[in-house]
PDB file of N, CA and C in Angstrom:
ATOM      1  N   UNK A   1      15.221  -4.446 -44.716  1.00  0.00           N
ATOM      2  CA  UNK A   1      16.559  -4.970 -44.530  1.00  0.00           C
ATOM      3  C   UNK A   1      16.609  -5.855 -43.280  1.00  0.00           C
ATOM      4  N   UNK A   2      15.923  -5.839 -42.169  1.00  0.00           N
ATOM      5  CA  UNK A   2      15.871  -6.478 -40.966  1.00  0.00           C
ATOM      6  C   UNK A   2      15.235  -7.556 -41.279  1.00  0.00           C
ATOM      7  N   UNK A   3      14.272  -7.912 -41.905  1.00  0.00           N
ATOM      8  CA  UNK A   3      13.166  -8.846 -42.618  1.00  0.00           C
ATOM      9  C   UNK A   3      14.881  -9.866 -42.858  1.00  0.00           C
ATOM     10  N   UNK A   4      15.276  -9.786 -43.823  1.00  0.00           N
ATOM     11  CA  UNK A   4      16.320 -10.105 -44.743  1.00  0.00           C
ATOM     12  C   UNK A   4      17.602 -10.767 -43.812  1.00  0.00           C
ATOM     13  N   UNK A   5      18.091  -9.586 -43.214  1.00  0.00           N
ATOM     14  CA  UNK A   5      18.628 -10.644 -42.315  1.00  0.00           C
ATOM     15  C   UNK A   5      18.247 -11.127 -40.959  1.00  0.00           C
ATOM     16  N   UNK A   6      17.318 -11.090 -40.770  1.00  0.00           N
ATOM     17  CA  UNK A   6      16.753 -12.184 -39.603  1.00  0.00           C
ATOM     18  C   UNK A   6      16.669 -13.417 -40.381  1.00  0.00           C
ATOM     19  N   UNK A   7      16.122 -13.490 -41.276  1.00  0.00           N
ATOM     20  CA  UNK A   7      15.587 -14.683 -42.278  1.00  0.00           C
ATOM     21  C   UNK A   7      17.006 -15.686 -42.436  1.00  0.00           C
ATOM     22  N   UNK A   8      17.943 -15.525 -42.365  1.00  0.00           N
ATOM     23  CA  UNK A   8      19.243 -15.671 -42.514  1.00  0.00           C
ATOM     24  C   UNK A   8      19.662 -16.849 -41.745  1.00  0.00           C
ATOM     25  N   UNK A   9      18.712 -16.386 -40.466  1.00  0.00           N
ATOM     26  CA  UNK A   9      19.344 -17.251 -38.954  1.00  0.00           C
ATOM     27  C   UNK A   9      18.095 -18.072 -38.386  1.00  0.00           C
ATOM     28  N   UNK A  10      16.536 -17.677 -39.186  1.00  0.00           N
ATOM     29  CA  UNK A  10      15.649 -18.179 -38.350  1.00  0.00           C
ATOM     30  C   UNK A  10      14.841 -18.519 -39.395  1.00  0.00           C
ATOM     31  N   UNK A  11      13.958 -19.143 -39.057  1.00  0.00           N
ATOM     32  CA  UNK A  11      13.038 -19.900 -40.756  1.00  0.00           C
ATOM     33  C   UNK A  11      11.682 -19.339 -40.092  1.00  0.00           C
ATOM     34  N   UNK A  12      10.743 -19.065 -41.285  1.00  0.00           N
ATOM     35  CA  UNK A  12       9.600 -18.734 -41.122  1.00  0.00           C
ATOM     36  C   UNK A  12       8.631 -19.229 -42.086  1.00  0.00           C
ATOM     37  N   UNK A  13       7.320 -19.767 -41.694  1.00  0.00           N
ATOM     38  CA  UNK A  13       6.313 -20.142 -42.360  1.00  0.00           C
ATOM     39  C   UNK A  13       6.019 -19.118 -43.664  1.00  0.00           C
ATOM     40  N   UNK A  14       5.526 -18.348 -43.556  1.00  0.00           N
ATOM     41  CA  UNK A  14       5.072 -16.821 -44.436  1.00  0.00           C
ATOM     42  C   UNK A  14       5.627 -15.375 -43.913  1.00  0.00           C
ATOM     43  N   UNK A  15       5.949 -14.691 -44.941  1.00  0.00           N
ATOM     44  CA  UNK A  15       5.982 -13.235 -44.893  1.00  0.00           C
ATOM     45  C   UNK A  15       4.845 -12.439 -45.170  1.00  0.00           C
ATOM     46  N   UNK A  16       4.812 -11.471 -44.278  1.00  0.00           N
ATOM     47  CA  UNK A  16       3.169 -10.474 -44.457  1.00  0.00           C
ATOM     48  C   UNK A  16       4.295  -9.054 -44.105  1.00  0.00           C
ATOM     49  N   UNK A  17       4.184  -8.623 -45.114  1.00  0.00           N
ATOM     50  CA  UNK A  17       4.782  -7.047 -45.455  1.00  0.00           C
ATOM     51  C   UNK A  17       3.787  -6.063 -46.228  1.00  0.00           C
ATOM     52  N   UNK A  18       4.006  -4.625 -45.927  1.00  0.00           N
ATOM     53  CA  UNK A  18       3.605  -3.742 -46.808  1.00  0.00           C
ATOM     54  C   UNK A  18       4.094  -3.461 -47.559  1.00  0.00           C
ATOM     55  N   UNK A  19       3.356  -2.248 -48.546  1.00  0.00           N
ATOM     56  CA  UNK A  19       4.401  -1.544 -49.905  1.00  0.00           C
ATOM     57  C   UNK A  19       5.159  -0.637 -49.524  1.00  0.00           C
ATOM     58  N   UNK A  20       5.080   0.041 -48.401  1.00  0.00           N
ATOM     59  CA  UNK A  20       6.099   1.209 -48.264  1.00  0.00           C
ATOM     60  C   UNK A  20       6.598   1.013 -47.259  1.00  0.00           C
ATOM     61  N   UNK A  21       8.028   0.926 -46.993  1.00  0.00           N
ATOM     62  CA  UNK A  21       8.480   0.447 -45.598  1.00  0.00           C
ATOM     63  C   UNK A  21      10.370   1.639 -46.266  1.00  0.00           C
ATOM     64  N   UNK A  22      11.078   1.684 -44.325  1.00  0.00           N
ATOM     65  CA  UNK A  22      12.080   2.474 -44.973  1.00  0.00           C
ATOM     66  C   UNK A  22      13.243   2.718 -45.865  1.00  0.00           C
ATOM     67  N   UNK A  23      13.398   1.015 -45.730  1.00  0.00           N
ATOM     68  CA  UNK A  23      14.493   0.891 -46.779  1.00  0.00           C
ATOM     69  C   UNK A  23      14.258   0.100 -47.516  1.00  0.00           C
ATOM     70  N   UNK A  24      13.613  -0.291 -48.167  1.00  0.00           N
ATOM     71  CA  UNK A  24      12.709  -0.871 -49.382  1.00  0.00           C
ATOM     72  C   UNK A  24      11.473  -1.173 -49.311  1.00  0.00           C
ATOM     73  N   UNK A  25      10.952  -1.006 -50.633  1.00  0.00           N
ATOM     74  CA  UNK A  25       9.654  -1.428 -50.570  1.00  0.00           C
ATOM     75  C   UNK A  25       9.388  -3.138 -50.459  1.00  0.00           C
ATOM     76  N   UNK A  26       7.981  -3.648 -50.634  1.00  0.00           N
ATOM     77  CA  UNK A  26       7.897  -4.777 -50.314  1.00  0.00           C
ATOM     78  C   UNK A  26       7.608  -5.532 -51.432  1.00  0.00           C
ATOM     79  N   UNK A  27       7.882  -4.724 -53.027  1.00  0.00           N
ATOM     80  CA  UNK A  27       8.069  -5.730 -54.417  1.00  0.00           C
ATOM     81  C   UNK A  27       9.648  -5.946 -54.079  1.00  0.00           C
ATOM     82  N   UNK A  28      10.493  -5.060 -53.849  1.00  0.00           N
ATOM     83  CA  UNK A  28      12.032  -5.262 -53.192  1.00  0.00           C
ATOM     84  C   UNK A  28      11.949  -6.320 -52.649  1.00  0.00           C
ATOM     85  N   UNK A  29      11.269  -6.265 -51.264  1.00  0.00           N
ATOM     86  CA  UNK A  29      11.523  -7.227 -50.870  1.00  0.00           C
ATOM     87  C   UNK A  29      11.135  -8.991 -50.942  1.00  0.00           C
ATOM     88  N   UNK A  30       9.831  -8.638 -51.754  1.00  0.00           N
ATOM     89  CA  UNK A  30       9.273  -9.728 -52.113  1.00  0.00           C
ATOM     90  C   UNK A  30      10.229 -10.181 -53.116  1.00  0.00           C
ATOM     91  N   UNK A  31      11.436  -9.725 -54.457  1.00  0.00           N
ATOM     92  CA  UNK A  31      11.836 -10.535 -55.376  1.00  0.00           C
ATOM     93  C   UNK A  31      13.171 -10.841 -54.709  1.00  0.00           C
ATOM     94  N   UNK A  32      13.565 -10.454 -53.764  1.00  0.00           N
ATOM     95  CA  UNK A  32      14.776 -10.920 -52.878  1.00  0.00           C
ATOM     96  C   UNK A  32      14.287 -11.907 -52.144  1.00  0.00           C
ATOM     97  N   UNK A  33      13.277 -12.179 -51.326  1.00  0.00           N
ATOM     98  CA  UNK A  33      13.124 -13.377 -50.843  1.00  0.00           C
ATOM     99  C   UNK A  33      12.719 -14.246 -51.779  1.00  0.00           C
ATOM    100  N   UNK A  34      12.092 -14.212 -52.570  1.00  0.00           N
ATOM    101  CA  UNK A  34      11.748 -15.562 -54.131  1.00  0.00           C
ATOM    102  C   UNK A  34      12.770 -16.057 -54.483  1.00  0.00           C
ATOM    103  N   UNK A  35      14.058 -15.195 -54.376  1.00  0.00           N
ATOM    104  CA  UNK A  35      15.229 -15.023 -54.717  1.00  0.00           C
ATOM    105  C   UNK A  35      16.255 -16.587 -54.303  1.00  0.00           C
ATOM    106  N   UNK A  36      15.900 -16.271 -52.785  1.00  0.00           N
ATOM    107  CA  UNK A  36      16.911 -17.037 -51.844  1.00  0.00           C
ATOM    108  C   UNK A  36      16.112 -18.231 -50.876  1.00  0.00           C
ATOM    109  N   UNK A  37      14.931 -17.796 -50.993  1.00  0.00           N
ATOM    110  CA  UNK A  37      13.793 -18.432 -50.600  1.00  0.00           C
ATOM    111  C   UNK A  37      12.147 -18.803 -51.682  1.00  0.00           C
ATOM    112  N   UNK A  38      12.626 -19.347 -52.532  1.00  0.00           N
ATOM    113  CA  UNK A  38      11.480 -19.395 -53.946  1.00  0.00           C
ATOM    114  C   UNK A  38       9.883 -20.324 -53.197  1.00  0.00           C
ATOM    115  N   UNK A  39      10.014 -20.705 -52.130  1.00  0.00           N
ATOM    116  CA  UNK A  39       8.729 -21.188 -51.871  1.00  0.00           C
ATOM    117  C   UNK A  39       7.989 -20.802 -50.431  1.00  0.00           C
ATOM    118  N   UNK A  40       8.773 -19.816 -50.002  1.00  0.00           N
ATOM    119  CA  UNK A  40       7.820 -19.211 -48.610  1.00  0.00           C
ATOM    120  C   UNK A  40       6.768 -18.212 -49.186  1.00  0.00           C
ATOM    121  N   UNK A  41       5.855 -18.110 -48.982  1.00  0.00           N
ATOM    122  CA  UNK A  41       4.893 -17.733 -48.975  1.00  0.00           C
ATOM    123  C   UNK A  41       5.124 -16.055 -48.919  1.00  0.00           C
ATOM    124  N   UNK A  42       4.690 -15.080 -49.407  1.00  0.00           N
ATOM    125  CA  UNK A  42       4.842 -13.933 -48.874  1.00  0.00           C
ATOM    126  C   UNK A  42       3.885 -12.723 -49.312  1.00  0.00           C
ATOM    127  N   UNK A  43       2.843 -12.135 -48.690  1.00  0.00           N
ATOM    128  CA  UNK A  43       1.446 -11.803 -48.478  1.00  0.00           C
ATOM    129  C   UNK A  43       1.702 -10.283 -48.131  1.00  0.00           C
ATOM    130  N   UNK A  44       1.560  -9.396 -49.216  1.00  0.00           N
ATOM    131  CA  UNK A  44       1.747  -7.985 -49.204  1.00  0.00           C
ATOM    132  C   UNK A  44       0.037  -7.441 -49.070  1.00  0.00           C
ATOM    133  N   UNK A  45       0.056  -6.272 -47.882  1.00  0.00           N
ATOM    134  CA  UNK A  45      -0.770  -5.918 -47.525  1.00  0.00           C
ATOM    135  C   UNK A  45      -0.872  -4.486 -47.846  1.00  0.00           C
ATOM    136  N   UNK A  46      -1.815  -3.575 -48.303  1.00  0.00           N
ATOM    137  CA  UNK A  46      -1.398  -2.258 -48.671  1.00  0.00           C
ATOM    138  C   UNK A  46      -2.650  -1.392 -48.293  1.00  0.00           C
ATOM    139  N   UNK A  47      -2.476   0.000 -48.490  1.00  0.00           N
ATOM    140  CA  UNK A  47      -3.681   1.060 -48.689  1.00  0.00           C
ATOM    141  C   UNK A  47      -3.481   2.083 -49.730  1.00  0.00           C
ATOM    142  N   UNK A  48      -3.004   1.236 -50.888  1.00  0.00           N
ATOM    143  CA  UNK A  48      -2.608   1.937 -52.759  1.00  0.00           C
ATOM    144  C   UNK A  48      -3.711   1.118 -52.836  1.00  0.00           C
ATOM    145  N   UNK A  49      -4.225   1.655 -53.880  1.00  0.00           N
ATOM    146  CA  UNK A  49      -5.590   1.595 -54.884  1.00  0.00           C
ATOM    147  C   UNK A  49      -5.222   1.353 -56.270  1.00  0.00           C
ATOM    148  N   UNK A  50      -3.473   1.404 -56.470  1.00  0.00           N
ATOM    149  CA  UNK A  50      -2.374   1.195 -57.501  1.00  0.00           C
ATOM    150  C   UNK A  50      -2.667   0.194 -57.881  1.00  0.00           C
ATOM    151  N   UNK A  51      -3.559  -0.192 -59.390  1.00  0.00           N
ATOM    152  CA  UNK A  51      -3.219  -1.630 -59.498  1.00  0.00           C
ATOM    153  C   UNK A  51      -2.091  -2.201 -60.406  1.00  0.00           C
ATOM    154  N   UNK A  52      -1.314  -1.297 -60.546  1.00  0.00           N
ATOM    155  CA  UNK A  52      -0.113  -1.256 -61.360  1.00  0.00           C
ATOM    156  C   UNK A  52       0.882  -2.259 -60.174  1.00  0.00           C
ATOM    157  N   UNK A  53       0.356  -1.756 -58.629  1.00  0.00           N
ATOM    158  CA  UNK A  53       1.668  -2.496 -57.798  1.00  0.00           C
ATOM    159  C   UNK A  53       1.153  -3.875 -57.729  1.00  0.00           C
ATOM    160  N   UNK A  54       0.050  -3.997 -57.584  1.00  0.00           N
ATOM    161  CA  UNK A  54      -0.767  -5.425 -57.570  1.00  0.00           C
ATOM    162  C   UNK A  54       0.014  -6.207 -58.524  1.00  0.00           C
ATOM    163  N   UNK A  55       0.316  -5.787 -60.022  1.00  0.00           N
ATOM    164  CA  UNK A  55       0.576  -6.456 -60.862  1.00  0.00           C
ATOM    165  C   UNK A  55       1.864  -6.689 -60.480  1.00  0.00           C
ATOM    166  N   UNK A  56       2.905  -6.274 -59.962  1.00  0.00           N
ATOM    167  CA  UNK A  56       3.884  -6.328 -59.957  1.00  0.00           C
ATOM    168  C   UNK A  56       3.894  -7.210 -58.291  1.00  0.00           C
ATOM    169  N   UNK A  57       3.511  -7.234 -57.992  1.00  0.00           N
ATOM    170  CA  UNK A  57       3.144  -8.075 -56.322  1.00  0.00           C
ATOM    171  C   UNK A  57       2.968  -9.665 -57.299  1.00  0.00           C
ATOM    172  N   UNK A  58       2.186  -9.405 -58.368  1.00  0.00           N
ATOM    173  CA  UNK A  58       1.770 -11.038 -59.128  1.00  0.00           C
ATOM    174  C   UNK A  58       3.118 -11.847 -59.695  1.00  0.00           C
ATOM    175  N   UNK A  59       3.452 -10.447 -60.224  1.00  0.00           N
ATOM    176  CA  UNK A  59       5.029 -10.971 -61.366  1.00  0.00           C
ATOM    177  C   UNK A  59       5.867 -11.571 -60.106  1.00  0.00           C
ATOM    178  N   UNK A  60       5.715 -10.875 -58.953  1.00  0.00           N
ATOM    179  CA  UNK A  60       7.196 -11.926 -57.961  1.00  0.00           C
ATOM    180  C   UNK A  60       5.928 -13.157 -57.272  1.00  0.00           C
ATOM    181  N   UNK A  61       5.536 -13.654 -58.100  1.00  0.00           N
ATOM    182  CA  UNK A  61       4.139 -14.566 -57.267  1.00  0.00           C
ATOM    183  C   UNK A  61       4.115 -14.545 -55.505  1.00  0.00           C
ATOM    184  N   UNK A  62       3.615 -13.248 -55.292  1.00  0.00           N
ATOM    185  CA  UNK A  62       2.833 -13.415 -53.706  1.00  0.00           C
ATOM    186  C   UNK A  62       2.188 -14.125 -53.632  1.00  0.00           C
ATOM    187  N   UNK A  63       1.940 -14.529 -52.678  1.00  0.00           N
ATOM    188  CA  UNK A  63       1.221 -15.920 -52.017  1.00  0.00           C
ATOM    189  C   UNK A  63      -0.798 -15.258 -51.941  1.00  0.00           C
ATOM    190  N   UNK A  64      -0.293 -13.534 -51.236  1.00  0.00           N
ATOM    191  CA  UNK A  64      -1.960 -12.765 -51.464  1.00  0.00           C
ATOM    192  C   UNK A  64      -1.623 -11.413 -51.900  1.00  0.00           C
ATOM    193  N   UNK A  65      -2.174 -10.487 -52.075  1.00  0.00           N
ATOM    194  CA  UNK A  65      -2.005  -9.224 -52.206  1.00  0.00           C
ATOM    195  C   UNK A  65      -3.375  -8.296 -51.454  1.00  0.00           C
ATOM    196  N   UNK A  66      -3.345  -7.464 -50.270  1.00  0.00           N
ATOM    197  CA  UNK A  66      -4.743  -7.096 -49.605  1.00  0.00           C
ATOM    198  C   UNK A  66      -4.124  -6.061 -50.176  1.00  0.00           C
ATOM    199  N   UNK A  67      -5.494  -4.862 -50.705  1.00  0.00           N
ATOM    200  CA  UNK A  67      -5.784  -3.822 -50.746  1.00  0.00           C
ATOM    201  C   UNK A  67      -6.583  -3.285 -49.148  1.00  0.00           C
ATOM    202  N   UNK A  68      -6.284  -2.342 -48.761  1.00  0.00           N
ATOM    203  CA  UNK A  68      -6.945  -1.758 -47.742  1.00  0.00           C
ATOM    204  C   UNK A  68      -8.063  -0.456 -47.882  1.00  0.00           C
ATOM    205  N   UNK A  69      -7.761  -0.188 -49.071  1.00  0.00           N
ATOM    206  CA  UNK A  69      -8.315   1.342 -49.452  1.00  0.00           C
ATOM    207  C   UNK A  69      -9.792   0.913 -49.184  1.00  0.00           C
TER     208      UNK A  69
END
């Protein structure tokens, strides 16, 4: 949610978020910024081995998707 509205007031090259954060995750937050922002870049970093979230990191087209596991 802080991501979201900072973004509001200040412009940024790329977003680099994880999958689990406290008040949303970062497919949340990744299809809200595509949303309002369809061409910033935004690069989800994780330590899920899930490739179910990967796929869903693709469907809101991230810019990368890191696995950490």
């Amino acid at each position: 949610m802080e991501a979201l509205e900072w973004l509001k007031t200040n412009a940024a090259d790329a977003v680099i978020t994880d999958i689990r954060m406290k008040d949303m995750n970062g497919i949340e937050l990744t299809k809200r910024l595509k949303l309002q922002m369809p061409n910033l870049p935004v690069i989800i970093v994780s330590g899920h081995s899930d490739f179910a979230i990967a796929l869903e990191a693709i469907r809101y087209e991230v810019t990368s998707y890191r696995n950490r596991c």
